[in-house]
N, C-alpha and C. Protein backbone atom coordinates (compact mmCIF):
# COMPACT_ATOMS: atom_id res chain seq x y z
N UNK A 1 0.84 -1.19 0.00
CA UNK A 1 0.00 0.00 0.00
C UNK A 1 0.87 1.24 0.00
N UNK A 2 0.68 2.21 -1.07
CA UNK A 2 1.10 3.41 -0.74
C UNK A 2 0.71 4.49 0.21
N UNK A 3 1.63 5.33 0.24
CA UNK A 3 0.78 6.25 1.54
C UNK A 3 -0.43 6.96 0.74
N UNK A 4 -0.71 7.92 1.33
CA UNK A 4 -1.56 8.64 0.77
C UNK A 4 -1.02 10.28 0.08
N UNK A 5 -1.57 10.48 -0.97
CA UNK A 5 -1.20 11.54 -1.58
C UNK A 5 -1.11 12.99 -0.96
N UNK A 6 0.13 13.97 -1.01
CA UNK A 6 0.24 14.87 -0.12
C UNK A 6 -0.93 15.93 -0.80
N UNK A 7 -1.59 16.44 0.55
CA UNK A 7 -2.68 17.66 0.39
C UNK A 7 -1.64 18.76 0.04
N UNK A 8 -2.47 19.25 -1.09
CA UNK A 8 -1.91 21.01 -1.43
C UNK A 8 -3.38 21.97 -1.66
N UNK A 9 -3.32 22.97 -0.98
CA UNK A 9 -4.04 24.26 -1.11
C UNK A 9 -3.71 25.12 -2.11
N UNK A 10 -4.39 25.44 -3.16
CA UNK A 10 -4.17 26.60 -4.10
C UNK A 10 -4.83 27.95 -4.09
N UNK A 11 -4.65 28.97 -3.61
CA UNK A 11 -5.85 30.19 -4.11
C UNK A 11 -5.30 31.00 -4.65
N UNK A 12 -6.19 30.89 -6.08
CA UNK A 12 -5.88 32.02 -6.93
C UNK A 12 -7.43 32.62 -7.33
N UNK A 13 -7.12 34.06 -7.62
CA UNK A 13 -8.69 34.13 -7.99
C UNK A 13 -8.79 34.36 -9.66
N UNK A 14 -7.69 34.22 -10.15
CA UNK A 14 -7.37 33.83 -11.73
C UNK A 14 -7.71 32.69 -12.29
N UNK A 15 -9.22 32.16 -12.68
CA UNK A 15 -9.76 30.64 -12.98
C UNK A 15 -8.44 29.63 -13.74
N UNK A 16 -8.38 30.55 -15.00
CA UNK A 16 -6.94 30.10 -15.82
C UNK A 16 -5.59 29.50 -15.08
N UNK A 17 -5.51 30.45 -14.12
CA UNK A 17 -4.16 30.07 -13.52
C UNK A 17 -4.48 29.24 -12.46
N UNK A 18 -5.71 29.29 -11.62
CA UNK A 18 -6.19 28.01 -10.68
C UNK A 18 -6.00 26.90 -11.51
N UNK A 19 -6.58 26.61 -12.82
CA UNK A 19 -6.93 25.60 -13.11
C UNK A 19 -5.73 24.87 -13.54
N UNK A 20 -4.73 25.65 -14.32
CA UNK A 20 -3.70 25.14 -14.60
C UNK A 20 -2.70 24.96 -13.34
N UNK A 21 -2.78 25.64 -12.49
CA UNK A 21 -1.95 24.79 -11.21
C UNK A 21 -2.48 23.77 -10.93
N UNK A 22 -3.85 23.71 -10.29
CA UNK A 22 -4.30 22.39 -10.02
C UNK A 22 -4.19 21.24 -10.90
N UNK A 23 -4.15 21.50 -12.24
CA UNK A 23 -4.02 20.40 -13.29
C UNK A 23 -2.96 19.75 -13.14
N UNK A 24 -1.84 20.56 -13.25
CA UNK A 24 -0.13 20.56 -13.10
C UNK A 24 -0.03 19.51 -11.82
N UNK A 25 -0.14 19.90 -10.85
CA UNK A 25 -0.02 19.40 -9.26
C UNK A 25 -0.70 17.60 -9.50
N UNK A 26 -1.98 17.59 -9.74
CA UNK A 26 -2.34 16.75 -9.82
C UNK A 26 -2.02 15.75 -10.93
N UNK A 27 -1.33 16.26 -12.08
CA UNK A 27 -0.53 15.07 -12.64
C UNK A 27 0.39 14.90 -11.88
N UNK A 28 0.68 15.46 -10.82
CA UNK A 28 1.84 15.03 -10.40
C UNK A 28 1.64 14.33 -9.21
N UNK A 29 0.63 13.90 -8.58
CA UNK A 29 0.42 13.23 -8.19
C UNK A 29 -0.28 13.79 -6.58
N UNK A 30 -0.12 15.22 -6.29
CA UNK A 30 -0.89 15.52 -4.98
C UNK A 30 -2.51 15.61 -4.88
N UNK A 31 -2.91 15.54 -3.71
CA UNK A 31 -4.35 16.00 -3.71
C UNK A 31 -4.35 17.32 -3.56
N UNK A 32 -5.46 18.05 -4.29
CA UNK A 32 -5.31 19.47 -4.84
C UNK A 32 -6.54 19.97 -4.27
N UNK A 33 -6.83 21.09 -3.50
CA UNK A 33 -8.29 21.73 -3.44
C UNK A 33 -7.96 22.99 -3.60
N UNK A 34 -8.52 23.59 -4.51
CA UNK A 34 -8.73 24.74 -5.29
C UNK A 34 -9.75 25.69 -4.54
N UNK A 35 -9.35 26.53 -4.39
CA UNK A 35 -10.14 27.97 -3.70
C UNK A 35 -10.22 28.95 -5.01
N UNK A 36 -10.92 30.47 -5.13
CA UNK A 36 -10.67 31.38 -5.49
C UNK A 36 -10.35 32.99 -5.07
N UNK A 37 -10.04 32.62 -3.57
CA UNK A 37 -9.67 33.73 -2.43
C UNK A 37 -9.24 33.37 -1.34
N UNK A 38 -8.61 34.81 -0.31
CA UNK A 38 -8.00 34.52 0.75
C UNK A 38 -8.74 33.79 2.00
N UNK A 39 -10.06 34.10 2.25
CA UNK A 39 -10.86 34.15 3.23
C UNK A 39 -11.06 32.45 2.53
N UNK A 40 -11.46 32.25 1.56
CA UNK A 40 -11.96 30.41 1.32
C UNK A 40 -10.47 29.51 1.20
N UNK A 41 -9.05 30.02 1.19
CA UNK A 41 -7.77 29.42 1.29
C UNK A 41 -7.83 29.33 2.75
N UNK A 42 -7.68 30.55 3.41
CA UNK A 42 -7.78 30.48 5.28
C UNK A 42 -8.39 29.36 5.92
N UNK A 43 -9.97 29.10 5.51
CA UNK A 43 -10.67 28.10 5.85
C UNK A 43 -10.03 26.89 5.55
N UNK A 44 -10.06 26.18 4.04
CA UNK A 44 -10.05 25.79 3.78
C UNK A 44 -8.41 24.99 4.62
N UNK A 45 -7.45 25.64 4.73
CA UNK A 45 -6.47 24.93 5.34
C UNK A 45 -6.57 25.02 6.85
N UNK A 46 -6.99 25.95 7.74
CA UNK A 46 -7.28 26.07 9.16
C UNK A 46 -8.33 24.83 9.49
N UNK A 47 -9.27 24.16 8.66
CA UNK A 47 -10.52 22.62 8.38
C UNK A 47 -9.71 21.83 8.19
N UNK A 48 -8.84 21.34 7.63
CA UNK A 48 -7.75 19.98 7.66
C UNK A 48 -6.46 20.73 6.86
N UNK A 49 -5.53 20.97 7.84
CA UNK A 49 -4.23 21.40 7.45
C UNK A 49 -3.72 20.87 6.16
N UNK A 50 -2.94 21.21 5.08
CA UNK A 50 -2.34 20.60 3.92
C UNK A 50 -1.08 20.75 4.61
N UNK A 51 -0.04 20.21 3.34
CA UNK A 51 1.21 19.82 3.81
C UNK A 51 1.86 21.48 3.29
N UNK A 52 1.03 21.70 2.12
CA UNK A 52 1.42 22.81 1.62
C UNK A 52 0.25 23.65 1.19
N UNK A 53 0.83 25.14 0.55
CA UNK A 53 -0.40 26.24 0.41
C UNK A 53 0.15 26.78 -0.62
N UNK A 54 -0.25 26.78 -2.30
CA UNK A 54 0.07 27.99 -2.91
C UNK A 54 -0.67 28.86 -3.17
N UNK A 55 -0.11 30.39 -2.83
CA UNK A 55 -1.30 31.08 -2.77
C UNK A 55 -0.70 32.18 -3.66
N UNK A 56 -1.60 33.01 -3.92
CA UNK A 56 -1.64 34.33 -5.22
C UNK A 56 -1.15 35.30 -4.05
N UNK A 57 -0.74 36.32 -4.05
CA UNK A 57 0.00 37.74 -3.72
C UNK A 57 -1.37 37.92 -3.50
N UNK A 58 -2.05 38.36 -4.56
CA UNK A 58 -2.99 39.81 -5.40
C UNK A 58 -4.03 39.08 -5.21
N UNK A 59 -5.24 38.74 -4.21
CA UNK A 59 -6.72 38.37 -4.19
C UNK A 59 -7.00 39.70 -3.36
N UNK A 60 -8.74 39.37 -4.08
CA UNK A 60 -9.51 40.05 -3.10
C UNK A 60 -9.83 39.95 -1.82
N UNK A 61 -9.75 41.04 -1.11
CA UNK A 61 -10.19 40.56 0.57
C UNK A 61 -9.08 40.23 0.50
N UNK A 62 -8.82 39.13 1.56
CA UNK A 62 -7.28 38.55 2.05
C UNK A 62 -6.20 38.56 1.20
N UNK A 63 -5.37 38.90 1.47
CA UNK A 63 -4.03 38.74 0.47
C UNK A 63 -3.33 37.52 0.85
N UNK A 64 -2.64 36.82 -0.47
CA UNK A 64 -1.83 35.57 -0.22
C UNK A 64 -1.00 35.64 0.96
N UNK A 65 -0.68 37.04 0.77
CA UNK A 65 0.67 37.87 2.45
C UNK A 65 -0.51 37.49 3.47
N UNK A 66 -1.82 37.99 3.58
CA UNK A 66 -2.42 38.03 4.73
C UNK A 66 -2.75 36.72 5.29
N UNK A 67 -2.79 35.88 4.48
CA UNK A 67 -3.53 34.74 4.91
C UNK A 67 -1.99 33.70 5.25
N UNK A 68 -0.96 33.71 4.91
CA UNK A 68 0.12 33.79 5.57
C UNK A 68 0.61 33.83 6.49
N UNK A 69 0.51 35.16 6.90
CA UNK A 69 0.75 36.04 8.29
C UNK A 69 -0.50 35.36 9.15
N UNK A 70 -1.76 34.83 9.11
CA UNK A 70 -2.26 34.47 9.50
C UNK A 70 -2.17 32.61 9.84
N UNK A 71 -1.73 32.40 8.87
CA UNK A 71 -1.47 30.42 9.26
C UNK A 71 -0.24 30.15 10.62
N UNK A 72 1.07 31.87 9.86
CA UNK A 72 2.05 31.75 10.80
C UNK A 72 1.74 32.03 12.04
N UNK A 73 0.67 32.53 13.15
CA UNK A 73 0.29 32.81 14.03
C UNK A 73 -0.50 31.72 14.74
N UNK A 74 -0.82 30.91 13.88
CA UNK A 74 -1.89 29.75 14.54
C UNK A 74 -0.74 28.39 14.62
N UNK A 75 -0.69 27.83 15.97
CA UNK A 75 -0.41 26.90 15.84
C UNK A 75 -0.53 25.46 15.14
N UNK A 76 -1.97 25.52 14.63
CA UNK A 76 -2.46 24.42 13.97
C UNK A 76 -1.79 24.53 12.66
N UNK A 77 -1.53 25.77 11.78
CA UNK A 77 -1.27 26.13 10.63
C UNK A 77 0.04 26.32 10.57
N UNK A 78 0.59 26.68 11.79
CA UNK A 78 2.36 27.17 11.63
C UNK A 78 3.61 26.55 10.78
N UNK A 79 2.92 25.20 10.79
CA UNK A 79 4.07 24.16 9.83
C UNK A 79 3.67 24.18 8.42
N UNK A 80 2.27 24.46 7.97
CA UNK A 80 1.99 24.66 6.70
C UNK A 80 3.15 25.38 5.50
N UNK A 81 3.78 24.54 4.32
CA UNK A 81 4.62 25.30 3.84
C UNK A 81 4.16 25.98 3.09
N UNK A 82 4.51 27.16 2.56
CA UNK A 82 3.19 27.87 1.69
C UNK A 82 4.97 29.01 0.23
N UNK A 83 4.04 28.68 -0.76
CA UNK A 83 4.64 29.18 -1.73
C UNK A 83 4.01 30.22 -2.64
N UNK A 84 4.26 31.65 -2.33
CA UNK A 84 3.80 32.52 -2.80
C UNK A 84 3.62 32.66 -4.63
N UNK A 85 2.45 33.29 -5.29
CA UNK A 85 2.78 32.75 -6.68
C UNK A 85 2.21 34.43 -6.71
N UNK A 86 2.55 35.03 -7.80
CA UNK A 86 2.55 36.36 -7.96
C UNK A 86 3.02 37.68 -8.89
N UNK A 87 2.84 38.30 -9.28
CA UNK A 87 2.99 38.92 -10.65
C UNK A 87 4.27 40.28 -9.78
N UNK A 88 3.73 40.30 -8.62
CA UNK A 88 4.43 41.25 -7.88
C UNK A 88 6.10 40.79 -7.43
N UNK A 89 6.92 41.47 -8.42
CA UNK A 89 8.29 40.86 -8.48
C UNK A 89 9.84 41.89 -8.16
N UNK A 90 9.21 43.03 -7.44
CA UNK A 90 10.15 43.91 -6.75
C UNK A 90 10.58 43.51 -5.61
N UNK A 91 12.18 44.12 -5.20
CA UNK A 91 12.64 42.96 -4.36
C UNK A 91 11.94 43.70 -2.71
N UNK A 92 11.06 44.54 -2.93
CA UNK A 92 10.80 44.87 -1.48
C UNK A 92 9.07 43.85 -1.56
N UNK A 93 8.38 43.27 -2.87
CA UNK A 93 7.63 42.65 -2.65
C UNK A 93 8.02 41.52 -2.32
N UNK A 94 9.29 40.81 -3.18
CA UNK A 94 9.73 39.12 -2.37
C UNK A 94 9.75 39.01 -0.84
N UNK A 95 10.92 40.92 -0.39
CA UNK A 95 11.13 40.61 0.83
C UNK A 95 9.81 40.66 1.94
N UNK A 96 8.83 41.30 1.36
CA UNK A 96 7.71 41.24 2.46
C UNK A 96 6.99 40.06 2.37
N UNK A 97 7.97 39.01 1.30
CA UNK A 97 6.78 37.51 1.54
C UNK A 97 7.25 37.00 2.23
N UNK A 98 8.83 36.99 2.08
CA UNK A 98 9.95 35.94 2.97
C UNK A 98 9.75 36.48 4.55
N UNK A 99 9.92 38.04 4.74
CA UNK A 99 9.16 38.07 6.05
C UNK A 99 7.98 37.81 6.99
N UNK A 100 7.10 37.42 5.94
CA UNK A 100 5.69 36.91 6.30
C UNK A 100 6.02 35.56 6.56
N UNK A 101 7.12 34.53 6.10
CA UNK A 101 6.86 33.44 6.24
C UNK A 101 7.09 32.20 5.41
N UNK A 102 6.73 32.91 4.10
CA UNK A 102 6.78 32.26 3.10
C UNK A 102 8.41 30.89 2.74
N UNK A 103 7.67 29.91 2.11
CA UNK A 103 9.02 29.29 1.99
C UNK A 103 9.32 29.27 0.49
N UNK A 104 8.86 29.64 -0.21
CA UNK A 104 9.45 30.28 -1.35
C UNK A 104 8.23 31.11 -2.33
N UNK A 105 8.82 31.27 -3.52
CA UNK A 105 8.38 32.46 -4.46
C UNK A 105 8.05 32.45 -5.58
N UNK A 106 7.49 32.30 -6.27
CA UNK A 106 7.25 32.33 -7.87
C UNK A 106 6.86 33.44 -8.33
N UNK A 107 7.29 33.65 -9.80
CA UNK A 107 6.76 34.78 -10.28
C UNK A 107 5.72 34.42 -11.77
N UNK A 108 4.85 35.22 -11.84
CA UNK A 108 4.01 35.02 -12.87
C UNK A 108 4.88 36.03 -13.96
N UNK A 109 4.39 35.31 -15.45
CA UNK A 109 4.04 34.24 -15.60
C UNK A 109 5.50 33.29 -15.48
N UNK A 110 4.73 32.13 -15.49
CA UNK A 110 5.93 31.00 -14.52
C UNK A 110 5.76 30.03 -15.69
N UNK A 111 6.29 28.57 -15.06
CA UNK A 111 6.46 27.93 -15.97
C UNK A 111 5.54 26.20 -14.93
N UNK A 112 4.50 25.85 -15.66
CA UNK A 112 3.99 25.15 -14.69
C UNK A 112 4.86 23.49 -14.14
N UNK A 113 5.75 23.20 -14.86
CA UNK A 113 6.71 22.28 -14.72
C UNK A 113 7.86 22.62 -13.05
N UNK A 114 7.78 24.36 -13.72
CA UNK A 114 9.07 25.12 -12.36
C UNK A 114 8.14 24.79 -11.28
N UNK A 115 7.24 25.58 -11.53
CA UNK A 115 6.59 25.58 -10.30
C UNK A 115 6.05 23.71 -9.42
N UNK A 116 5.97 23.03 -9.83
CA UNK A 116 6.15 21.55 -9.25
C UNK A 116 7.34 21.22 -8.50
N UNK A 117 8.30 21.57 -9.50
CA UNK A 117 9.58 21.47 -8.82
C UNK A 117 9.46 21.86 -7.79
N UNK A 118 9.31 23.58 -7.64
CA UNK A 118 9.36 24.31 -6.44
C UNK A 118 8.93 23.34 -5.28
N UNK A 119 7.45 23.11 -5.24
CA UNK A 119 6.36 22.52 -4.29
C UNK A 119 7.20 21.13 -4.14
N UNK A 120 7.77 20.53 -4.90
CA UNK A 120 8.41 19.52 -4.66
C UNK A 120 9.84 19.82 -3.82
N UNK A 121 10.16 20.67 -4.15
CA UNK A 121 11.79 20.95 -3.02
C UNK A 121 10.95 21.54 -2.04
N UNK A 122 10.48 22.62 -1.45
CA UNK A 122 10.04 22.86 -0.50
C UNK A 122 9.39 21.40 -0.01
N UNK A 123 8.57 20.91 -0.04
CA UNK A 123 8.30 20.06 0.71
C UNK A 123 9.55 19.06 1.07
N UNK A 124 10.48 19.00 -0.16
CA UNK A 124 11.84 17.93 0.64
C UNK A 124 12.75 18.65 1.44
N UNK A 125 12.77 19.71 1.61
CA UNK A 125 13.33 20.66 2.84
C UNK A 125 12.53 20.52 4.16
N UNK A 126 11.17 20.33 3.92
CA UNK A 126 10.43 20.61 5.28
C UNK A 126 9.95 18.97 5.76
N UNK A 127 10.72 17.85 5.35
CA UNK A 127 11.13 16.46 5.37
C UNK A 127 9.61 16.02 5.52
């Protein structure tokens, strides 16, 4: 028996770019639940923690930063690894992700192969 497939959180409120992450991820073999904002990503991982979170910079209501800054404060959420995805690519926007928490960064537009990788090394860093 294999284990079971690692949970990943996505919120983007870009359908296109939700859909193609989640597509991506899930050939690759994780379980994927798709949000389209900060406030339904928050829930959605604070209700059964994932192993990981990629989230958009730029939503409405909650920001990918806010909901972040928010997992890092909760103990239930604190280990969640979360990988910022984002069009916002000045180095005082990276540095306010890496200070929020973040364990790494993508920039739009990306490459949906990189971005696996990414979610795949972050998670082999966080063992």
């Amino acid at each position: 028996m294999g284990s079971a497939p690692v949970r990943v959180v996505i919120a983007d409120d870009d359908p296109d770019i939700r859909d193609l992450v989640m597509y991506k991820l899930t050939q690759a073999g994780f379980d994927v639940v798709a949000v389209s904002d900060g406030a339904s990503a928050l829930a959605a991982i604070e209700s059964d923690p994932p192993r990981l979170a990629v989230l958009d910079v730029m939503m409405p209501g909650l920001s990918g930063v806010d909901v972040l800054r928010r997992l890092r404060e909760n103990d239930v959420t604190r280990e969640v690894r979360v990988v910022l995805l984002t069009a916002r690519i000045r180095d005082s926007d990276v540095d306010a992700g890496f200070e929020a928490g973040a364990d790494d960064y993508v920039a739009k537009p990306f490459s949906p192969r990189e971005l696996v990788h990414r979610v795949n090394s972050v998670l082999a860093r966080s063992g």
